[in-house]
N, C-alpha and C. Protein backbone atom coordinates (compact mmCIF):
# COMPACT_ATOMS: atom_id res chain seq x y z
N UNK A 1 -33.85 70.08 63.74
CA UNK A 1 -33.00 70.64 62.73
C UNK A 1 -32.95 69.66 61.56
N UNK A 2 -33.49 70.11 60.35
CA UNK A 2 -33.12 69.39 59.09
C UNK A 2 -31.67 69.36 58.52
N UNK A 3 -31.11 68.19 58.38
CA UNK A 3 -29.61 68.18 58.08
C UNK A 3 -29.49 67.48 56.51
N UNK A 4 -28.95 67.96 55.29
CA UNK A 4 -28.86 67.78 54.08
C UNK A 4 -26.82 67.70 54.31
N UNK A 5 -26.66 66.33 53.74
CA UNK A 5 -25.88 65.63 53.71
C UNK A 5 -25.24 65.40 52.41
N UNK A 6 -24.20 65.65 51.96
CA UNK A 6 -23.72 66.09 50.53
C UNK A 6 -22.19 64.96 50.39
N UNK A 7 -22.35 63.74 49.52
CA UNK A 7 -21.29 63.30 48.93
C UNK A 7 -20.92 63.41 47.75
N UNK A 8 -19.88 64.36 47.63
CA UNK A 8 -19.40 65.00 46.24
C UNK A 8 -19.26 63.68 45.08
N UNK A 9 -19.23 63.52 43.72
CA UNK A 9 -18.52 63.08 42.90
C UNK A 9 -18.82 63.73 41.48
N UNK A 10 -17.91 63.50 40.89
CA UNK A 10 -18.09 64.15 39.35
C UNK A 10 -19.23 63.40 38.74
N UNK A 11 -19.17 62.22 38.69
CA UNK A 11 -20.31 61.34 37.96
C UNK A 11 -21.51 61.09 38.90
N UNK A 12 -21.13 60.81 40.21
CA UNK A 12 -22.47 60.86 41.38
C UNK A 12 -22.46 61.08 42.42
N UNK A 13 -23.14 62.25 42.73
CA UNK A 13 -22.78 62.96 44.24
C UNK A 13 -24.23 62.43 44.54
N UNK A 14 -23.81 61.69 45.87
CA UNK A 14 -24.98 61.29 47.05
C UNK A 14 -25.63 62.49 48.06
N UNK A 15 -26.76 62.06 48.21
CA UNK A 15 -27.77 62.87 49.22
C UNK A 15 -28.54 62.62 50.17
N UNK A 16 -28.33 63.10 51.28
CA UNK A 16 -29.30 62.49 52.36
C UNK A 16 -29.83 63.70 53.31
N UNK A 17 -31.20 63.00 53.39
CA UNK A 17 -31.64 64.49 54.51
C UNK A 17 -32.26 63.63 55.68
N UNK A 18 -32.17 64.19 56.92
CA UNK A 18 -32.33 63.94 58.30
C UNK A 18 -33.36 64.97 58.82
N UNK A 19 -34.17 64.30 59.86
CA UNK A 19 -34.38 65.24 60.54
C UNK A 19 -33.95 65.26 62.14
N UNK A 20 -33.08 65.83 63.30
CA UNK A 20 -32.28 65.57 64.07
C UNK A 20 -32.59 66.40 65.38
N UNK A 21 -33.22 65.81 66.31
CA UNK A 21 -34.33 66.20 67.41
C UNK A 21 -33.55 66.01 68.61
N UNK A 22 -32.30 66.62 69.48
CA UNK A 22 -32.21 65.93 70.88
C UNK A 22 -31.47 64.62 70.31
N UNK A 23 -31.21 63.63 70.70
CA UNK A 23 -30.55 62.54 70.15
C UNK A 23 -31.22 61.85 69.24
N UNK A 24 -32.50 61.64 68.89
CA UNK A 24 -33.41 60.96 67.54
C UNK A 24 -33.31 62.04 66.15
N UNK A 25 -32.84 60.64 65.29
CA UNK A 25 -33.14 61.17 64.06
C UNK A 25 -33.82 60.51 63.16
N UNK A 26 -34.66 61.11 62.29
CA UNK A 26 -35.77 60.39 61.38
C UNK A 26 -34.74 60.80 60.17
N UNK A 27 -35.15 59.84 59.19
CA UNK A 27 -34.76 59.88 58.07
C UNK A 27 -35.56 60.54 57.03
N UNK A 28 -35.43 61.34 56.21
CA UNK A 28 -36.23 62.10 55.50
C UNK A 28 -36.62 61.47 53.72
N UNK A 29 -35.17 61.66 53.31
CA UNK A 29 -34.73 61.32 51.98
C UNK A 29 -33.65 61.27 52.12
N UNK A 30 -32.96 60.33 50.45
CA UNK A 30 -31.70 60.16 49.84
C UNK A 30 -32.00 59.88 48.59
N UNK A 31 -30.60 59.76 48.47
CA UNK A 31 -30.66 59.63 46.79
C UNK A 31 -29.22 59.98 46.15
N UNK A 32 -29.49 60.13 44.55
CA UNK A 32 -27.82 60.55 43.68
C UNK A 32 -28.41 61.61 42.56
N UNK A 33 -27.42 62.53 42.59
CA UNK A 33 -27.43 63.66 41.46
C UNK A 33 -26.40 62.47 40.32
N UNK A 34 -26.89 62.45 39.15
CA UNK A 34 -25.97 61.70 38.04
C UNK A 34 -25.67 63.05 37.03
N UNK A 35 -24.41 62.82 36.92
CA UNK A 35 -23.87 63.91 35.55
C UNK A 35 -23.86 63.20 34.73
N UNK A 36 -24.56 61.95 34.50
CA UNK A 36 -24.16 60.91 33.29
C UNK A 36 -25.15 61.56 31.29
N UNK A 37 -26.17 62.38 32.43
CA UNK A 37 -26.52 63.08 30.98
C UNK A 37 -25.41 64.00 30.33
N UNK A 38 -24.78 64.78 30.73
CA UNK A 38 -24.35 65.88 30.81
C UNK A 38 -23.31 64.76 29.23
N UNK A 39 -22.73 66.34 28.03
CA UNK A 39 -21.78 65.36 27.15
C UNK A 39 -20.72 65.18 27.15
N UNK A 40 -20.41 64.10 27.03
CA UNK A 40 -18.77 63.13 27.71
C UNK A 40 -18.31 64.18 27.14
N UNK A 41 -16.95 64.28 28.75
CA UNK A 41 -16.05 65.57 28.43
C UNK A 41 -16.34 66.64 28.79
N UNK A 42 -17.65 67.21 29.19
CA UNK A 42 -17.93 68.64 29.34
C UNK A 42 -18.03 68.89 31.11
N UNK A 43 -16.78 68.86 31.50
CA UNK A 43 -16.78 69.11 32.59
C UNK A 43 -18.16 70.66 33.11
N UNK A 44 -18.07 71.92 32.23
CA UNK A 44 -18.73 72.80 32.60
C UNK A 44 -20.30 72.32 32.96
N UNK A 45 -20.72 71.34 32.00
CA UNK A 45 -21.87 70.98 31.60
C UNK A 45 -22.49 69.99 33.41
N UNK A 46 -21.36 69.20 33.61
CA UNK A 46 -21.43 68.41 34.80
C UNK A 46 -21.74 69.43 35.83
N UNK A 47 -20.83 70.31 36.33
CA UNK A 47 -21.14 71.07 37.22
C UNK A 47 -22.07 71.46 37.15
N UNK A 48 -22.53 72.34 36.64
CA UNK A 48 -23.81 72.64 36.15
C UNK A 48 -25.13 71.55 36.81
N UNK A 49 -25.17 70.57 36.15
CA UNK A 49 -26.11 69.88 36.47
C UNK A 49 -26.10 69.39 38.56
N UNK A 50 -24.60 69.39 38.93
CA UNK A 50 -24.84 69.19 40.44
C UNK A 50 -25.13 70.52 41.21
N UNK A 51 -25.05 71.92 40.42
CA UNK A 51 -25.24 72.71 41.03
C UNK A 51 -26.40 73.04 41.18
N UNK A 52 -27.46 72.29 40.03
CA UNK A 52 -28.68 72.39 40.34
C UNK A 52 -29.60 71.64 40.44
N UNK A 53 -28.62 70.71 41.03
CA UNK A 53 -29.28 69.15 41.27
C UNK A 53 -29.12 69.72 42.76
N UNK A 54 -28.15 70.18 43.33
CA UNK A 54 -28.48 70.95 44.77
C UNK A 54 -29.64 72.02 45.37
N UNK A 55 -29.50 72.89 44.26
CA UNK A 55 -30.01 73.39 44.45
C UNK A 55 -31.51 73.73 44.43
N UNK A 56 -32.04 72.31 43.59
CA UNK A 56 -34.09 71.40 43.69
C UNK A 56 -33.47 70.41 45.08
N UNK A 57 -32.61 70.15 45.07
CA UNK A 57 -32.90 69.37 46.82
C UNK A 57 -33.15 70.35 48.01
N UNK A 58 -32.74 71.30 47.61
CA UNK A 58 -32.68 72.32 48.73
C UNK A 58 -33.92 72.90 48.60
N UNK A 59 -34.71 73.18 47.50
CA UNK A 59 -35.71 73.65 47.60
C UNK A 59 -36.79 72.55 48.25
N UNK A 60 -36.63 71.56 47.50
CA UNK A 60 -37.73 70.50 48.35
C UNK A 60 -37.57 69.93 49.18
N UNK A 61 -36.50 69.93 49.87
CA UNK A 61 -36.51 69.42 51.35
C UNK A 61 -36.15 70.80 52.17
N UNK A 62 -35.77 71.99 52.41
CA UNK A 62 -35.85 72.80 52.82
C UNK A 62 -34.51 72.89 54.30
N UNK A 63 -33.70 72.35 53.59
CA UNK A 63 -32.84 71.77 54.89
C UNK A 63 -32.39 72.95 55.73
N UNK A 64 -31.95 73.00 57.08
CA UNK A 64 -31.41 74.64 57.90
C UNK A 64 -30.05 74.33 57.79
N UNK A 65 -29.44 73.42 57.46
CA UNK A 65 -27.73 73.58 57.12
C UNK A 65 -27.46 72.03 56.60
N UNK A 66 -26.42 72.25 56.00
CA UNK A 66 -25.67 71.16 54.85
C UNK A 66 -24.09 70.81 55.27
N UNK A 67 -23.95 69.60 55.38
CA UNK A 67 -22.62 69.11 55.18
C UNK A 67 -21.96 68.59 54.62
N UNK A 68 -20.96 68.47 54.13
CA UNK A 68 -20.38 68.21 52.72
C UNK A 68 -19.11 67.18 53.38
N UNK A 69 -18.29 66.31 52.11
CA UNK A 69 -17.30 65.40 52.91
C UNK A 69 -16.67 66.26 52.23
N UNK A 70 -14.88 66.46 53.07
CA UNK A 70 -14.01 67.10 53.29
C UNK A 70 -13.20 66.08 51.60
N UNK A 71 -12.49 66.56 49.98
CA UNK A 71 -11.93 66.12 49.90
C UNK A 71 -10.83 65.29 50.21
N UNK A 72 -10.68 64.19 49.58
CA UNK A 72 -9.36 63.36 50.07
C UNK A 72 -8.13 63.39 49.03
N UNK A 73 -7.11 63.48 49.58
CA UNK A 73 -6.27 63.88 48.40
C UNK A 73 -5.60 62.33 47.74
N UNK A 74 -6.17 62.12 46.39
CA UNK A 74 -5.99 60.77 45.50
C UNK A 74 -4.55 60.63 44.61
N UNK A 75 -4.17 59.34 44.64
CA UNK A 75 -3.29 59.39 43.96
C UNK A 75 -3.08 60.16 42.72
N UNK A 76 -3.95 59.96 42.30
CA UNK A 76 -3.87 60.96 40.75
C UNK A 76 -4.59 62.26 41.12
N UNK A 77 -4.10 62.91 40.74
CA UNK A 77 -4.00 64.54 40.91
C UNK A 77 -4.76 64.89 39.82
N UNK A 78 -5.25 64.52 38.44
CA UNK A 78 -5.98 64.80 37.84
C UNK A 78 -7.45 64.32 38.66
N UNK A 79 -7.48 63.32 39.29
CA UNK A 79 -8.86 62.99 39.77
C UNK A 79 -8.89 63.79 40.86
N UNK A 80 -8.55 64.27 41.74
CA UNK A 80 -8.16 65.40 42.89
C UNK A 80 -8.66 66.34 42.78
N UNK A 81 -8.41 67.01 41.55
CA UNK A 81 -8.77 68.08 40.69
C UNK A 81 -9.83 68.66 40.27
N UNK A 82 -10.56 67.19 39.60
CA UNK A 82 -11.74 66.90 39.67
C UNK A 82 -12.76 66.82 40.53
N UNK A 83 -12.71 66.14 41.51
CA UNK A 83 -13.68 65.91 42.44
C UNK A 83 -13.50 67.06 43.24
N UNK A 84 -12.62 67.93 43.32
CA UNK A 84 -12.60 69.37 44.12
C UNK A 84 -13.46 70.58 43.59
N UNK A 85 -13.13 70.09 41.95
CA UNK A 85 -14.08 70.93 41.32
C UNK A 85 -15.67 70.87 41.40
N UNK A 86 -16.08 69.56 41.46
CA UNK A 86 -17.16 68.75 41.68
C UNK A 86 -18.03 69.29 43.51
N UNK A 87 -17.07 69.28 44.67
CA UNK A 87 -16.87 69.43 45.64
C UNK A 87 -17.23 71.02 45.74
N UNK A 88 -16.64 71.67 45.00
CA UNK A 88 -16.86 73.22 44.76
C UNK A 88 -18.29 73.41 44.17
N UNK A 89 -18.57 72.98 43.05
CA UNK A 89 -20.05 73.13 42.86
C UNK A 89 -21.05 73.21 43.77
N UNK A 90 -20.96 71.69 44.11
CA UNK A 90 -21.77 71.62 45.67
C UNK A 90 -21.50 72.28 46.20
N UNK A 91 -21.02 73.04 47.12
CA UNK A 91 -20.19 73.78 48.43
C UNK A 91 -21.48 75.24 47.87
N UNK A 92 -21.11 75.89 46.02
CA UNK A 92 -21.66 76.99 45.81
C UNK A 92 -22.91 77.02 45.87
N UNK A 93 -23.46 75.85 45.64
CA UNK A 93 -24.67 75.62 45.64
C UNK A 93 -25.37 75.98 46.70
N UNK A 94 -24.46 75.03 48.06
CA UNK A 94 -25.26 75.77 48.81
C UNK A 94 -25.13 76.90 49.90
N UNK A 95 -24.26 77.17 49.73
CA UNK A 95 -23.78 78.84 50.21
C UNK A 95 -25.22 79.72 49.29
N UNK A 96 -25.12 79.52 47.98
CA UNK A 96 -26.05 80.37 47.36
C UNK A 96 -27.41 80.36 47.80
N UNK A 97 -27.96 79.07 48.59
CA UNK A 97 -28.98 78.90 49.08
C UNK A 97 -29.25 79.23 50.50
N UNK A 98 -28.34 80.00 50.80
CA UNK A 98 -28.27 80.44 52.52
C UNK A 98 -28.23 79.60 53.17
N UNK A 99 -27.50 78.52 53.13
CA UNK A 99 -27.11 77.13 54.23
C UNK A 99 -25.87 77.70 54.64
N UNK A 100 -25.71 77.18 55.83
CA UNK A 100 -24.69 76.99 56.55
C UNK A 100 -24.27 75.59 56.32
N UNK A 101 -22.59 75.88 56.07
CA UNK A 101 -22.29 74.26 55.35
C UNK A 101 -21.09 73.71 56.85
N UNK A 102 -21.15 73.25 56.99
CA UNK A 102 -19.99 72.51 57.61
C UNK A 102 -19.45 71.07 56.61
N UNK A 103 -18.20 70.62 57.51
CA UNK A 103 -17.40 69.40 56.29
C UNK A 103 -16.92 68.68 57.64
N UNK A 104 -16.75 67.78 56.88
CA UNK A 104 -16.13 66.62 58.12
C UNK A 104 -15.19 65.37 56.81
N UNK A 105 -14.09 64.96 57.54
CA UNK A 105 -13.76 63.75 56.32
C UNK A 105 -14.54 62.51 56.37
N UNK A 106 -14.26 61.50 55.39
CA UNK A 106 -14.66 60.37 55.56
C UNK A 106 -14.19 59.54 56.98
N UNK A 107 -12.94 59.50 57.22
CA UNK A 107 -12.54 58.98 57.99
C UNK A 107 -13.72 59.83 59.77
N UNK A 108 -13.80 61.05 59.65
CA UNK A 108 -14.87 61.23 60.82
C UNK A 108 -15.86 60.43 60.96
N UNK A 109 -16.36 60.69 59.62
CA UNK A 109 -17.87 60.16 59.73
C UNK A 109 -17.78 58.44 59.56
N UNK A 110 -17.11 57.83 59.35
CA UNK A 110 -16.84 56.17 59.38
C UNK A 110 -16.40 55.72 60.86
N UNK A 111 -15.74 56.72 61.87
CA UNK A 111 -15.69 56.68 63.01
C UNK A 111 -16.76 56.65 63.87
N UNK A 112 -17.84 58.59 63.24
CA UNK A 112 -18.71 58.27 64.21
C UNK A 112 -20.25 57.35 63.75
N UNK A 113 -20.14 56.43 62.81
CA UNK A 113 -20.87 56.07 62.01
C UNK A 113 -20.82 54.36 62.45
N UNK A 114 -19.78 53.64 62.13
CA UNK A 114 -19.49 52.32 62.18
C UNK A 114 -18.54 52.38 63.09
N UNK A 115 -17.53 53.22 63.68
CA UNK A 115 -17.33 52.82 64.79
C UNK A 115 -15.59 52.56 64.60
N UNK A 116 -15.30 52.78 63.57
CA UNK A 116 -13.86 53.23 63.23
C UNK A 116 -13.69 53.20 61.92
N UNK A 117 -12.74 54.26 61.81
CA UNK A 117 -12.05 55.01 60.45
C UNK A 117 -11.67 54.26 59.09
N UNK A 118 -11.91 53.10 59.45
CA UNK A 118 -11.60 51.99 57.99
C UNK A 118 -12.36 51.68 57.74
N UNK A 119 -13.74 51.57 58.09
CA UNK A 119 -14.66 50.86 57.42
C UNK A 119 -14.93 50.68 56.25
N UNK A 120 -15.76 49.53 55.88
CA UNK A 120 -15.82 49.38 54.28
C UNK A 120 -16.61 49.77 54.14
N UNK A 121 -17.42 50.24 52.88
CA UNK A 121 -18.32 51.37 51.91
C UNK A 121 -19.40 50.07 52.66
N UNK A 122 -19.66 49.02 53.08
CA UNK A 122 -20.82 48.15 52.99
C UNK A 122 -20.93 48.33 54.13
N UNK A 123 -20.02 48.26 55.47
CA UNK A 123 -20.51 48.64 56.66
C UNK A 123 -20.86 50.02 56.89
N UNK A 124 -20.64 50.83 56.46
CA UNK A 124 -21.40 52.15 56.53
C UNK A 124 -22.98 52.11 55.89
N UNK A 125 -22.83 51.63 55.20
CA UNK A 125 -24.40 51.49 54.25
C UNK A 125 -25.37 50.82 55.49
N UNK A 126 -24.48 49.33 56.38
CA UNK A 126 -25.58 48.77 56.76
C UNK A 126 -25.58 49.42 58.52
N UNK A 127 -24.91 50.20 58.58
CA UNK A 127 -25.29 50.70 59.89
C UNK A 127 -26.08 52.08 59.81
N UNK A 128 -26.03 53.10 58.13
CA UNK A 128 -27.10 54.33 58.49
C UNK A 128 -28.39 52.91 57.85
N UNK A 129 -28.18 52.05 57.80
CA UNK A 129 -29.43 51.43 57.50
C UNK A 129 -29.84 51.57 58.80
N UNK A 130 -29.56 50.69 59.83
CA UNK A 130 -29.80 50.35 61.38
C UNK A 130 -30.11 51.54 62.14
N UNK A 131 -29.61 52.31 61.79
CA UNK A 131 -29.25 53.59 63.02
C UNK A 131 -30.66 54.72 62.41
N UNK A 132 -30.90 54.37 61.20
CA UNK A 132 -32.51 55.25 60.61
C UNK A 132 -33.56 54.48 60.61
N UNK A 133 -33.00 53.36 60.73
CA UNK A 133 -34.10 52.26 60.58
C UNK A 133 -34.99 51.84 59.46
N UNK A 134 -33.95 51.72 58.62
CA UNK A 134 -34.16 51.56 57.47
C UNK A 134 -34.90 50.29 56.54
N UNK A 135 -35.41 49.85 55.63
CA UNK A 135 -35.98 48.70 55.15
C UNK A 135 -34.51 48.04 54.44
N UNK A 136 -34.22 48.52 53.74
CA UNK A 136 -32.91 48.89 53.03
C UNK A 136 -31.60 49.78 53.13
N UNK A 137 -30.58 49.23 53.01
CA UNK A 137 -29.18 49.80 52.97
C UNK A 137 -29.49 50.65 51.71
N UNK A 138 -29.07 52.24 51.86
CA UNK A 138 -29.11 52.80 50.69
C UNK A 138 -28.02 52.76 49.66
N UNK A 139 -27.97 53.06 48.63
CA UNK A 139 -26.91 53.02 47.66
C UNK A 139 -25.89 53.87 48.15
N UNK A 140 -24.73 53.08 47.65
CA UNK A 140 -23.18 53.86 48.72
C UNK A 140 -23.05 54.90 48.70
N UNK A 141 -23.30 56.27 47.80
CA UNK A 141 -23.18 57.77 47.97
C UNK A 141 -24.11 58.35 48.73
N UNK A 142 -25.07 57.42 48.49
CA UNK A 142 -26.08 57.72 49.56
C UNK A 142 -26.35 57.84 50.81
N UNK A 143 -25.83 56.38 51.08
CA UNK A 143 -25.31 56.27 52.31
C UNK A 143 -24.15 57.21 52.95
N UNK A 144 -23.48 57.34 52.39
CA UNK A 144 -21.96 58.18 53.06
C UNK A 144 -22.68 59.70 53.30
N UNK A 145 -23.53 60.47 52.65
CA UNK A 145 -24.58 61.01 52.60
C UNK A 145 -24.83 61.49 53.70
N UNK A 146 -25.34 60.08 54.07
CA UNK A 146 -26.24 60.02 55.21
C UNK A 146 -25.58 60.46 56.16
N UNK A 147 -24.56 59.53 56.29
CA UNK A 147 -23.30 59.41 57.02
C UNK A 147 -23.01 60.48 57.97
N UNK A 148 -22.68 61.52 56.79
CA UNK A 148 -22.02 62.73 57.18
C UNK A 148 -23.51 63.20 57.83
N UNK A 149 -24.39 63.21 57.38
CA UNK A 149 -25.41 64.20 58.44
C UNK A 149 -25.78 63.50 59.60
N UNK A 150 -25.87 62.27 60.07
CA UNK A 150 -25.81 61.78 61.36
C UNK A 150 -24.31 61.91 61.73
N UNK A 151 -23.27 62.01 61.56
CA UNK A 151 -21.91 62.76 62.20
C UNK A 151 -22.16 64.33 62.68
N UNK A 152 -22.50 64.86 61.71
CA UNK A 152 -23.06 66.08 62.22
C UNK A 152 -24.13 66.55 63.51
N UNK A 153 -24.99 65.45 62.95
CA UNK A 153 -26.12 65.51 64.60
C UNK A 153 -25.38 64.85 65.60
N UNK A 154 -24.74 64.21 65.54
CA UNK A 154 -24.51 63.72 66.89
C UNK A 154 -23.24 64.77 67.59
N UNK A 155 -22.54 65.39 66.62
CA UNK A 155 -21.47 66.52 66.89
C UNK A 155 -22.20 67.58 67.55
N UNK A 156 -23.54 68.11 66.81
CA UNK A 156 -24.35 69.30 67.33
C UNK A 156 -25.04 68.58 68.41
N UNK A 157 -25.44 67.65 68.74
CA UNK A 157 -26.15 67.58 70.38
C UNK A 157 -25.30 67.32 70.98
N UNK A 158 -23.93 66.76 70.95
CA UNK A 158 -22.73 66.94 72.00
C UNK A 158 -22.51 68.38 72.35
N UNK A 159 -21.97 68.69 71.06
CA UNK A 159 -21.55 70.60 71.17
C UNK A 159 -22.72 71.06 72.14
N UNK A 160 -23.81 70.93 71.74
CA UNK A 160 -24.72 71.54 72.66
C UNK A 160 -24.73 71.23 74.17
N UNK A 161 -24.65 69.63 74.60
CA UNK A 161 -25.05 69.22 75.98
C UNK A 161 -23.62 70.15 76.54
N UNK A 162 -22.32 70.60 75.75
CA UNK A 162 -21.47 70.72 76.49
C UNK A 162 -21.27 71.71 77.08
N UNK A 163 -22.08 72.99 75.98
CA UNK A 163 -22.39 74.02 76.06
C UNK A 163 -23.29 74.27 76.83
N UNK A 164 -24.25 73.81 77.61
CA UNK A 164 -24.95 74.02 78.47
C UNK A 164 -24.66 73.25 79.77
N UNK A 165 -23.47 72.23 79.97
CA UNK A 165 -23.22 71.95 80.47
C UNK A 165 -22.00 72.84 81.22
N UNK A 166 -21.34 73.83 80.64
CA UNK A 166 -20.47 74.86 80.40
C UNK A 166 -20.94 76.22 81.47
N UNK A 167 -22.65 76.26 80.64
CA UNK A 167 -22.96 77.45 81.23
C UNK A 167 -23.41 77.61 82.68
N UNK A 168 -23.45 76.05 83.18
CA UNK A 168 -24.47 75.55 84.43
C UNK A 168 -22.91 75.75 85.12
N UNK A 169 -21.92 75.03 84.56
CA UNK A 169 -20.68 75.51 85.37
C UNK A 169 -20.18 76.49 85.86
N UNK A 170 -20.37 77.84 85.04
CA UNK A 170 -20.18 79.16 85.22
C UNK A 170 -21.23 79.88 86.01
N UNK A 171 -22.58 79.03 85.56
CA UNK A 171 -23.19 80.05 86.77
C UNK A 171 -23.07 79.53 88.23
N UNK A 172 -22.79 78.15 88.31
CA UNK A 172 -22.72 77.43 89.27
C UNK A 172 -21.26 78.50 90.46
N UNK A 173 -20.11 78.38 88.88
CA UNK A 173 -18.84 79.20 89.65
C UNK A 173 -19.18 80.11 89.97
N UNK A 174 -19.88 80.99 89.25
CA UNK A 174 -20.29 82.64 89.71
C UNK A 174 -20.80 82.45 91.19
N UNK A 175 -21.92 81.71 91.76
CA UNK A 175 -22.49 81.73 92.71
C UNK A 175 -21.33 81.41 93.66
N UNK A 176 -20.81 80.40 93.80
CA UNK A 176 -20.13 80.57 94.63
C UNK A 176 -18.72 81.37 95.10
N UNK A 177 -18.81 82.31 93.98
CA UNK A 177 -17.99 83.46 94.40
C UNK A 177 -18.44 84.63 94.83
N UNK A 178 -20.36 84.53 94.68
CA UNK A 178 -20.74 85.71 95.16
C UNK A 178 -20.77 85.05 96.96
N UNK A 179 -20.72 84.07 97.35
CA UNK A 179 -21.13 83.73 98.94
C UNK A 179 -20.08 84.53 99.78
């Protein structure tokens, strides 16, 4: 399963794609959508550009579902606002592209990532370094990126072992109610 990994921001939303086999995952790509062309002030203009800065990632990496980080609600409510709007772009983007999106917060993915919920932006960087096997720590949106799509794989091969671990139970129960 190809997993495309989405960290929202108004000025730079991070990207990462996986590919996620059984418990191994290869690293595909990453990277940052920048709204820094777009002209100061034109919020419409920004969106715009991440909606189709999503939507050439999606075409060239071809991902089967996308996860996005869950806003966090910021002291300032104008920045809240923003990055939801930002957050929304992405999200349309790829709904429009027939992904299935799931979300997870930061605090998930820093859990199942580094290993608890506080981590700093540098220990996340240097563990999807380790854990993809990386030459390099990627740049921090990037990384968090990443983040979220190895949270995701490791959520979907749990969900799965449990689910078949589920069904071996039931047929297991069935049988011994047919004796």
């Amino acid at each position: 399963m190809r997993i495309l990994g989405i960290d929202p921001g108004l000025r730079t939303t991070g990207f990462g794609v996986l590919d996620a086999a059984g418990g191994q995952l290869a690293y595909v790509a990453s990277g940052v959508i920048q709204t820094a062309d777009a002209p100061q002030g034109s919020l419409p203009a920004r969106l715009k550009l991440l909606y189709d800065g999503i939507g050439e990632i999606c075409r060239r990496y071809a991902p089967d579902m996308a996860v996005v980080e869950i806003v966090f609600v910021n002291v300032n409510p104008q920045a809240t606002l923003l990055l939801g709007q930002a957050r929304g772009a992405c999200v349309t983007a790829l709904v429009a592209q027939n992904l299935p999106v799931t979300e997870y917060t930061a605090l998930q993915m820093k859990q199942t990532v580094a290993g608890h919920g506080r981590a700093a932006k540098a220990q996340v960087q240097e563990m999807v370094r380790r854990l993809l096997a990386l030459p390099a720590a990627p740049r921090q949106d990037a990384a968090d990126a990443l983040g979220l799509a190895i949270t995701h794989a490791h959520a979907s091969h749990s969900l799965a072992r449990l689910q078949a671990a589920s069904g071996q139970t039931r047929r297991t129960g069935s049988m011994y109610r047919q004796r």
